[in-house]
PDB file of N, CA and C in Angstrom:
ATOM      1  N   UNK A   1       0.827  -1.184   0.000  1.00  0.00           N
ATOM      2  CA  UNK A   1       0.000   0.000   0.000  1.00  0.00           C
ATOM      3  C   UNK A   1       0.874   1.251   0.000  1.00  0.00           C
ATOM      4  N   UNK A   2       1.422   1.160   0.970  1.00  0.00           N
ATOM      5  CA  UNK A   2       2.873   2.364   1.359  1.00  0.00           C
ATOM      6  C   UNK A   2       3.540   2.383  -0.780  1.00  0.00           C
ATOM      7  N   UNK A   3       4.002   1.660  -0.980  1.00  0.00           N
ATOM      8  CA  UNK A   3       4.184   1.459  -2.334  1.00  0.00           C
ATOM      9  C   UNK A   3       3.789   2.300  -3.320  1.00  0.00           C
ATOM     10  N   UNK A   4       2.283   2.292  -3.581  1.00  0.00           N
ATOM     11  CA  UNK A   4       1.216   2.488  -4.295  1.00  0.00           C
ATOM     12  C   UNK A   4       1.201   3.824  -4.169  1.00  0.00           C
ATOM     13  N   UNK A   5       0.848   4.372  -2.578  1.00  0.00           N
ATOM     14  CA  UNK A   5       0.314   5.873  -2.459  1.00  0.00           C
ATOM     15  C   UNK A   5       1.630   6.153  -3.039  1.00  0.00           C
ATOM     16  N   UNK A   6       3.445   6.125  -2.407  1.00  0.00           N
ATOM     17  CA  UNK A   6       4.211   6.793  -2.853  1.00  0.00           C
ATOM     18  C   UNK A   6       3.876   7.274  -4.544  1.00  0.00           C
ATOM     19  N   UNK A   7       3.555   5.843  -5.480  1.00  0.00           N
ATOM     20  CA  UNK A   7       4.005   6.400  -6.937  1.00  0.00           C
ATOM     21  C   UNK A   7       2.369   7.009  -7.219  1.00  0.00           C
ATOM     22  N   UNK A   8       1.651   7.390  -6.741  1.00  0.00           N
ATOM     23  CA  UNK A   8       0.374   8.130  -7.287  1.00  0.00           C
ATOM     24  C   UNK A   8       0.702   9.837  -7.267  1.00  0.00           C
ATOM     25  N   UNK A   9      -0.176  10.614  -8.054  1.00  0.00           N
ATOM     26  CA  UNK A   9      -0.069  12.285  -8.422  1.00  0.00           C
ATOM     27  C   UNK A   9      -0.270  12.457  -7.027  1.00  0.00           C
ATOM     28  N   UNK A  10      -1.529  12.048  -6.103  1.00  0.00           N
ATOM     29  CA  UNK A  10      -1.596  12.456  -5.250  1.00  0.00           C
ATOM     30  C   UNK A  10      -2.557  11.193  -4.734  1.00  0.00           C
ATOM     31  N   UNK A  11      -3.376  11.869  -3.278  1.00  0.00           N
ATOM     32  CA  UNK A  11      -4.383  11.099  -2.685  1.00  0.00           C
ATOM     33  C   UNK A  11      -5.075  11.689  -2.074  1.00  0.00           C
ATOM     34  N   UNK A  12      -6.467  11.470  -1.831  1.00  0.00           N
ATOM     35  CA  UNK A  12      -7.528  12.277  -1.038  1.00  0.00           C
ATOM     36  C   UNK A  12      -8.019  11.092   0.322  1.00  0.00           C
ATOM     37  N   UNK A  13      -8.050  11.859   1.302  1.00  0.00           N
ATOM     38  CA  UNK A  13      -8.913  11.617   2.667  1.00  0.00           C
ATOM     39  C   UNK A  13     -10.178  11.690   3.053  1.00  0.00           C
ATOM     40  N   UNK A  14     -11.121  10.733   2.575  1.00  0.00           N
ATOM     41  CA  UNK A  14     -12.435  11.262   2.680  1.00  0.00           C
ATOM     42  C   UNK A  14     -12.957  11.382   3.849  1.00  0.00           C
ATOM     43  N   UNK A  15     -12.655  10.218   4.529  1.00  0.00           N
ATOM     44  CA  UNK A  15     -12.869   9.888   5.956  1.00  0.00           C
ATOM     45  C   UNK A  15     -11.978  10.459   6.811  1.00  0.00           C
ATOM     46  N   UNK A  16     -11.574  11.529   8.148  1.00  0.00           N
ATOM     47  CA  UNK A  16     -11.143  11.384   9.113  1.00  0.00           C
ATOM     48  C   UNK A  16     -11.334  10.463  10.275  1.00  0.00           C
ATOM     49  N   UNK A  17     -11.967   9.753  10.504  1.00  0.00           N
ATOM     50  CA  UNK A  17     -12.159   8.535  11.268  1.00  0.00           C
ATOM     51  C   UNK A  17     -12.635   7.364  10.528  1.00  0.00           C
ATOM     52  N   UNK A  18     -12.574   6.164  11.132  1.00  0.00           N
ATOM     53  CA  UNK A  18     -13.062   5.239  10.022  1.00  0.00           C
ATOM     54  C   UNK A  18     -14.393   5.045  10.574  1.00  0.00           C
ATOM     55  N   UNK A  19     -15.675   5.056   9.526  1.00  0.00           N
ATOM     56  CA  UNK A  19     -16.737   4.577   9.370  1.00  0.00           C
ATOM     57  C   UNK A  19     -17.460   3.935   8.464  1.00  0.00           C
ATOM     58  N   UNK A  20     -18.827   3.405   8.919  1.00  0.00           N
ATOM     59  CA  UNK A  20     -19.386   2.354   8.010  1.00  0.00           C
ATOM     60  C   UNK A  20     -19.588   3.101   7.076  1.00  0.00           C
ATOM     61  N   UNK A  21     -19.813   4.186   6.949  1.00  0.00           N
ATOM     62  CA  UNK A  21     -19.962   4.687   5.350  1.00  0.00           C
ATOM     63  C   UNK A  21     -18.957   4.695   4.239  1.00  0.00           C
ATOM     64  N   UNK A  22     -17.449   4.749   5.212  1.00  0.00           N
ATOM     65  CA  UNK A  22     -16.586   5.104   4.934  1.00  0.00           C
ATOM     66  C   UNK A  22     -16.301   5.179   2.597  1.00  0.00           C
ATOM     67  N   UNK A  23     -16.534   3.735   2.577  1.00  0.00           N
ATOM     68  CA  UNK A  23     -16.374   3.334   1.280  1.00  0.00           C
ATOM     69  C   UNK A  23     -17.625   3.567   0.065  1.00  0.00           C
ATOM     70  N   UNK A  24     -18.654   3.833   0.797  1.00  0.00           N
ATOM     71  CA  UNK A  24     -19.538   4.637  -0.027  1.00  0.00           C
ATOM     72  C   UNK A  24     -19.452   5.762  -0.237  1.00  0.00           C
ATOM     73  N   UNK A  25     -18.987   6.665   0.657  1.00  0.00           N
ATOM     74  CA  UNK A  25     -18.796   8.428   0.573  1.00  0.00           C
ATOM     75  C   UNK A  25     -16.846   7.977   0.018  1.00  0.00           C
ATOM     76  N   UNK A  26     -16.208   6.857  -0.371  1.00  0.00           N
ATOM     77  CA  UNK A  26     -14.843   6.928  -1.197  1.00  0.00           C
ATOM     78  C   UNK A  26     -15.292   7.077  -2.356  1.00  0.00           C
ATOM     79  N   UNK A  27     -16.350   6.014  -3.171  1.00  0.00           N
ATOM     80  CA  UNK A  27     -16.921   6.211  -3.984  1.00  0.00           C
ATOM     81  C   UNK A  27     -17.788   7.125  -4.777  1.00  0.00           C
ATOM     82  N   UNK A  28     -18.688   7.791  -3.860  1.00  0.00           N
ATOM     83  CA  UNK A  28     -19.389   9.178  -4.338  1.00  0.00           C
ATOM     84  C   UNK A  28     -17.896   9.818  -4.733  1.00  0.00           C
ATOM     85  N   UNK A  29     -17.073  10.353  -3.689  1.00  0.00           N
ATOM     86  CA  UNK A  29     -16.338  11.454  -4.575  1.00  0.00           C
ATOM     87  C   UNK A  29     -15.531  10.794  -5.447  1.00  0.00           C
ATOM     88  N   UNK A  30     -14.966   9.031  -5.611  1.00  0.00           N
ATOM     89  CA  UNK A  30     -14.832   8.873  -7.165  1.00  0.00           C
ATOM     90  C   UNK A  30     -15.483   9.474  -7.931  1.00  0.00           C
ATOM     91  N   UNK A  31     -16.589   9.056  -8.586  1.00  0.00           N
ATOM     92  CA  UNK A  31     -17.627   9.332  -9.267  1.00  0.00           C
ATOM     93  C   UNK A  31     -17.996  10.933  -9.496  1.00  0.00           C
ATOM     94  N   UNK A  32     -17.914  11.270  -8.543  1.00  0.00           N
ATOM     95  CA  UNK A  32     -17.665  12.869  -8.476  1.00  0.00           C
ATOM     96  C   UNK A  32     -16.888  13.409  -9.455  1.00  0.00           C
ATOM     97  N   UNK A  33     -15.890  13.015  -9.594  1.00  0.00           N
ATOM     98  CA  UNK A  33     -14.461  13.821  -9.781  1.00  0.00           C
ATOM     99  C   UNK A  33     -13.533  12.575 -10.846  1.00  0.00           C
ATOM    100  N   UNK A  34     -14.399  12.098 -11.580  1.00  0.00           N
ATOM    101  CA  UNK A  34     -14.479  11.522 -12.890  1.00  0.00           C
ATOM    102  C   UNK A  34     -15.019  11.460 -14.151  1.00  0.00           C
ATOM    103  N   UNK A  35     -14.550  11.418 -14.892  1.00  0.00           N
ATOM    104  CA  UNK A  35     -15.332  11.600 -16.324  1.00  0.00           C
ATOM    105  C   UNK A  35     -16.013  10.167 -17.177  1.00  0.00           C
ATOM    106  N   UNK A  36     -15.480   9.066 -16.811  1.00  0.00           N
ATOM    107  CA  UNK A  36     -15.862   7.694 -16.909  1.00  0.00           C
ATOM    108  C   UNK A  36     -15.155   6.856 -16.078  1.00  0.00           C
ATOM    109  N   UNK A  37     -16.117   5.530 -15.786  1.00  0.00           N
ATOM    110  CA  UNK A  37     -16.119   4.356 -14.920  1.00  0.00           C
ATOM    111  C   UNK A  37     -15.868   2.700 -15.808  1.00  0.00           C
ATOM    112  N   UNK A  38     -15.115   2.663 -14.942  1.00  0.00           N
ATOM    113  CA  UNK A  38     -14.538   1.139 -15.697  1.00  0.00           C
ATOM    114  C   UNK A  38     -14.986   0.346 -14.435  1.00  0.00           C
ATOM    115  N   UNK A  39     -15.831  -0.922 -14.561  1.00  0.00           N
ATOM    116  CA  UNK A  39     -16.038  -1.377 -13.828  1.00  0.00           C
ATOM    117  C   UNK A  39     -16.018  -3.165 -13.379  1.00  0.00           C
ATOM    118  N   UNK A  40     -15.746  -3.515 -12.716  1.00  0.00           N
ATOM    119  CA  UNK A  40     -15.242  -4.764 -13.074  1.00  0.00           C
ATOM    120  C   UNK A  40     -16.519  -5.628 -11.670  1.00  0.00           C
ATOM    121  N   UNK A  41     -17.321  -5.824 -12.565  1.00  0.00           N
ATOM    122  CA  UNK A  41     -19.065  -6.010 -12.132  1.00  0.00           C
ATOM    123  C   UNK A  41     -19.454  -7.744 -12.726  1.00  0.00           C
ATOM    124  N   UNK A  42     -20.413  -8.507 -11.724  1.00  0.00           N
ATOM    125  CA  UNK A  42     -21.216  -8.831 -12.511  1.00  0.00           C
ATOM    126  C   UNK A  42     -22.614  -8.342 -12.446  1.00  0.00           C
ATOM    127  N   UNK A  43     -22.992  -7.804 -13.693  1.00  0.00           N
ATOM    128  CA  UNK A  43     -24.488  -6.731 -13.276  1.00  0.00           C
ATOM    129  C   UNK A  43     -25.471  -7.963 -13.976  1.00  0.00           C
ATOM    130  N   UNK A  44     -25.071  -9.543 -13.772  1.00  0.00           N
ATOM    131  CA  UNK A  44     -26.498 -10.348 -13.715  1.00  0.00           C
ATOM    132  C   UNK A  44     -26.552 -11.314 -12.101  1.00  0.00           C
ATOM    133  N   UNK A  45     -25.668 -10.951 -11.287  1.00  0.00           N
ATOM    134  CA  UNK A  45     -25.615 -11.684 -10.050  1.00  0.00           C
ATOM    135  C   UNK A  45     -26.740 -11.242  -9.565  1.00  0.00           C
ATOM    136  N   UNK A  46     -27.692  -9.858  -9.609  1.00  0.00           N
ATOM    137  CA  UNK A  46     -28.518  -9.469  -8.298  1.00  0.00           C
ATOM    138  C   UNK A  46     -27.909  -9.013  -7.242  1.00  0.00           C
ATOM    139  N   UNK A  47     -26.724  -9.532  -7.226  1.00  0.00           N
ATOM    140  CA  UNK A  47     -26.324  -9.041  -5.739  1.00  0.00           C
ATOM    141  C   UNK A  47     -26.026  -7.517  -5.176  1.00  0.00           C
ATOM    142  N   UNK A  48     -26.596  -7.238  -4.109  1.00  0.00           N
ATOM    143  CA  UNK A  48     -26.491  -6.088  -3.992  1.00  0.00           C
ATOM    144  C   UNK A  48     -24.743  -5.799  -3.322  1.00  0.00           C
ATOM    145  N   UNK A  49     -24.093  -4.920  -3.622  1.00  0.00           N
ATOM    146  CA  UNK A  49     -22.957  -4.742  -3.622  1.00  0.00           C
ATOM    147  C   UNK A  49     -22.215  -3.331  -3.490  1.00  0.00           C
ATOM    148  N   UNK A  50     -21.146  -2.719  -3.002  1.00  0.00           N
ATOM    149  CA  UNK A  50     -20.385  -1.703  -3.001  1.00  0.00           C
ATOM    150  C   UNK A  50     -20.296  -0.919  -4.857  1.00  0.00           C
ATOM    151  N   UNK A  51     -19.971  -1.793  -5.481  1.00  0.00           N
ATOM    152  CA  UNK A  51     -19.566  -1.937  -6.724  1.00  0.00           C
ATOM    153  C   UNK A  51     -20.760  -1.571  -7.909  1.00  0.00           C
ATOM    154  N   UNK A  52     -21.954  -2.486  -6.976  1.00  0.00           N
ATOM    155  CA  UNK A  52     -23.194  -1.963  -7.388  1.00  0.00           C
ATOM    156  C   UNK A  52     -23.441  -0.837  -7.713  1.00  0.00           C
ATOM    157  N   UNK A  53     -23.983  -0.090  -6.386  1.00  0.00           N
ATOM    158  CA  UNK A  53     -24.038   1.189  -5.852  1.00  0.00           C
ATOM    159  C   UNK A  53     -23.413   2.490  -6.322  1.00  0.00           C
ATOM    160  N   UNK A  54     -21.809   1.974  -6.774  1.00  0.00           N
ATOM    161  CA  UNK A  54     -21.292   3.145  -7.243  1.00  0.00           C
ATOM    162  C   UNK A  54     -21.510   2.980  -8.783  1.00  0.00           C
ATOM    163  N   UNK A  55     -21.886   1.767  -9.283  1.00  0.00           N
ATOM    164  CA  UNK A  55     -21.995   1.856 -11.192  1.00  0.00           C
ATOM    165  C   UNK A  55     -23.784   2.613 -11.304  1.00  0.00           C
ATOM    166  N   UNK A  56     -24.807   2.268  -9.994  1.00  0.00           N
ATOM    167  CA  UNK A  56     -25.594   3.032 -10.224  1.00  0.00           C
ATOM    168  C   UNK A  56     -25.288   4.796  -9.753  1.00  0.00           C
ATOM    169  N   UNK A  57     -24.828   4.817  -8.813  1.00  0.00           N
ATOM    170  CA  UNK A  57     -24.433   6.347  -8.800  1.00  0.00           C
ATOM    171  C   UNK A  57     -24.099   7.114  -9.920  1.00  0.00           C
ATOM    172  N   UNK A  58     -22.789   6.769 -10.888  1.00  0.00           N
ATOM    173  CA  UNK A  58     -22.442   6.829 -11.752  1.00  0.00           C
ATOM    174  C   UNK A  58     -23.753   6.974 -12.685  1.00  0.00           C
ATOM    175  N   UNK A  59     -24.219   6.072 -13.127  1.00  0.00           N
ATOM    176  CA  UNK A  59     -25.539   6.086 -13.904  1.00  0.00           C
ATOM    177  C   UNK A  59     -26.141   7.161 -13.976  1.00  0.00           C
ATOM    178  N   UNK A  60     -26.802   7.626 -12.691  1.00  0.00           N
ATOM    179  CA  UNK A  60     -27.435   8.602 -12.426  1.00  0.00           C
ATOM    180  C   UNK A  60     -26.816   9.770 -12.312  1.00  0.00           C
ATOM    181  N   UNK A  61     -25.384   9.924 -12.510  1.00  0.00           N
ATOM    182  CA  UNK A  61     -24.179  11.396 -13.009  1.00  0.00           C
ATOM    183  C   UNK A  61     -24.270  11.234 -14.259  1.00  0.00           C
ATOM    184  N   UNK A  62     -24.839  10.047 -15.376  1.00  0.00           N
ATOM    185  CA  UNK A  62     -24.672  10.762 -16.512  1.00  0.00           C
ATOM    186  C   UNK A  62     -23.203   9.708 -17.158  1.00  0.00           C
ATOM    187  N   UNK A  63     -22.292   9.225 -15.855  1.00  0.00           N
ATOM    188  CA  UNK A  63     -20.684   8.473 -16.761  1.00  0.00           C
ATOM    189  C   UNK A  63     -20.917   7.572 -17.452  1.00  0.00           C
ATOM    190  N   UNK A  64     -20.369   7.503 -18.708  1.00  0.00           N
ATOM    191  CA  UNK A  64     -20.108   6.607 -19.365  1.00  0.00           C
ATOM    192  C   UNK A  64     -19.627   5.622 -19.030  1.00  0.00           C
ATOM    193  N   UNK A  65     -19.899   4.438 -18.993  1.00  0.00           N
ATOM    194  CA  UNK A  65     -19.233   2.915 -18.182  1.00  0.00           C
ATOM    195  C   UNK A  65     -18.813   1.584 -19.016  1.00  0.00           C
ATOM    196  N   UNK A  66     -18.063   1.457 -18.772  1.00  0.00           N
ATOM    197  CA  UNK A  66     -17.033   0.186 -19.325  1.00  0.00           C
ATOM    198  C   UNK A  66     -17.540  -0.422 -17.943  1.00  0.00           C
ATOM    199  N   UNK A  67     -18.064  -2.492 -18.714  1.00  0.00           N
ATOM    200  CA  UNK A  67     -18.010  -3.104 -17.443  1.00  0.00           C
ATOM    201  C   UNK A  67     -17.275  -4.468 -17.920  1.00  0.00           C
ATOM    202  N   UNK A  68     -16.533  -5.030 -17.083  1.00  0.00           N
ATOM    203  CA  UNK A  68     -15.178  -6.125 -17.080  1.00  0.00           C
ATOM    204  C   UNK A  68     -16.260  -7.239 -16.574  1.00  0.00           C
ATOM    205  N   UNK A  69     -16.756  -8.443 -16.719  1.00  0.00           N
ATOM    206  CA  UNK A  69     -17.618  -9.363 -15.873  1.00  0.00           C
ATOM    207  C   UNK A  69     -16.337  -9.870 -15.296  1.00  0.00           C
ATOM    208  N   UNK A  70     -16.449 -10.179 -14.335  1.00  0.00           N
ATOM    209  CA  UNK A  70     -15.061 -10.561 -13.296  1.00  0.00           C
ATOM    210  C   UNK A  70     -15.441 -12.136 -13.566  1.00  0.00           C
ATOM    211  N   UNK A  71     -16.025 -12.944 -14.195  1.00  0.00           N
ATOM    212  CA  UNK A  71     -16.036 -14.234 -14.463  1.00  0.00           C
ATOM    213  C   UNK A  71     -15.169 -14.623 -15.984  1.00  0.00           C
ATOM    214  N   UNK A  72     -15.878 -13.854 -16.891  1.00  0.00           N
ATOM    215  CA  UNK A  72     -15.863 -14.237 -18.220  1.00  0.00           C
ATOM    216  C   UNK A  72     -15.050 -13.281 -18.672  1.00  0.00           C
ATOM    217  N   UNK A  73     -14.581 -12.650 -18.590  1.00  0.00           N
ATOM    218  CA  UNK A  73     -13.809 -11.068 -18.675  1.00  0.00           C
ATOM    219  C   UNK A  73     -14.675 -10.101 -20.060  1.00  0.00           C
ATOM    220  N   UNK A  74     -15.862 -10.652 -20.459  1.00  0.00           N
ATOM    221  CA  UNK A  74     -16.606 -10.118 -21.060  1.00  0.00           C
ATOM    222  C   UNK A  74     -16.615  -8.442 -20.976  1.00  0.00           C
ATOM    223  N   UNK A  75     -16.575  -7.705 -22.104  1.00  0.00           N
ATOM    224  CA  UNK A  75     -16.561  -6.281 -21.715  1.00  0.00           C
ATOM    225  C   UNK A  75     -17.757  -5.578 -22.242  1.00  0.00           C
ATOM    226  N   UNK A  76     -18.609  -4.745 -21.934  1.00  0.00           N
ATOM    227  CA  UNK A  76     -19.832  -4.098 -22.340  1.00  0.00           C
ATOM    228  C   UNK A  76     -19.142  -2.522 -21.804  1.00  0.00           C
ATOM    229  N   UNK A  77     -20.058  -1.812 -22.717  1.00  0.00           N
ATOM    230  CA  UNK A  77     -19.588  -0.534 -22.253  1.00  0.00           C
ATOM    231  C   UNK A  77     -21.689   0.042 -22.080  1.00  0.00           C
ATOM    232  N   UNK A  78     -21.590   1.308 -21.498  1.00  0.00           N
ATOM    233  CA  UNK A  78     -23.008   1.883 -21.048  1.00  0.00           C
ATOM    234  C   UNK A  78     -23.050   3.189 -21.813  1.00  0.00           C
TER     235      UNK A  78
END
């Protein structure tokens, strides 16, 4: 991890403490502060999911979406 942050432009703190929201409000300001979503989904499981949530967020901003099926590596775009 230490790794990773070093070689990135930068990094944002959404959370000052950790909470259960924590990874949904990481995601809103993804989605926020993006122009398209690549997503690596299966959107025929039903399952409700993190991953879910933010490809519908997204949806409803309008991003254009690339989705990866994490089984079949099938790619669809939105």
């Amino acid at each position: 991890m230490k790794r990773i942050i070093a070689a990135c432009d930068g990094a944002v703190k959404v959370c000052e403490v950790e909470c259960p929201d924590a990874y949904k409000i990481g995601s809103y300001y993804m989605v926020d502060h993006s122009d398209y979503l690549i997503a690596v989904y299966d959107w025929e499981g039903g399952r409700r999911s993190s991953t879910g949530q933010t490809v519908n967020y997204a949806k409803k901003r309008g991003l254009g979406i690339t989705f990866i099926h994490p089984d079949t590596a099938e790619i669809t775009t939105e």
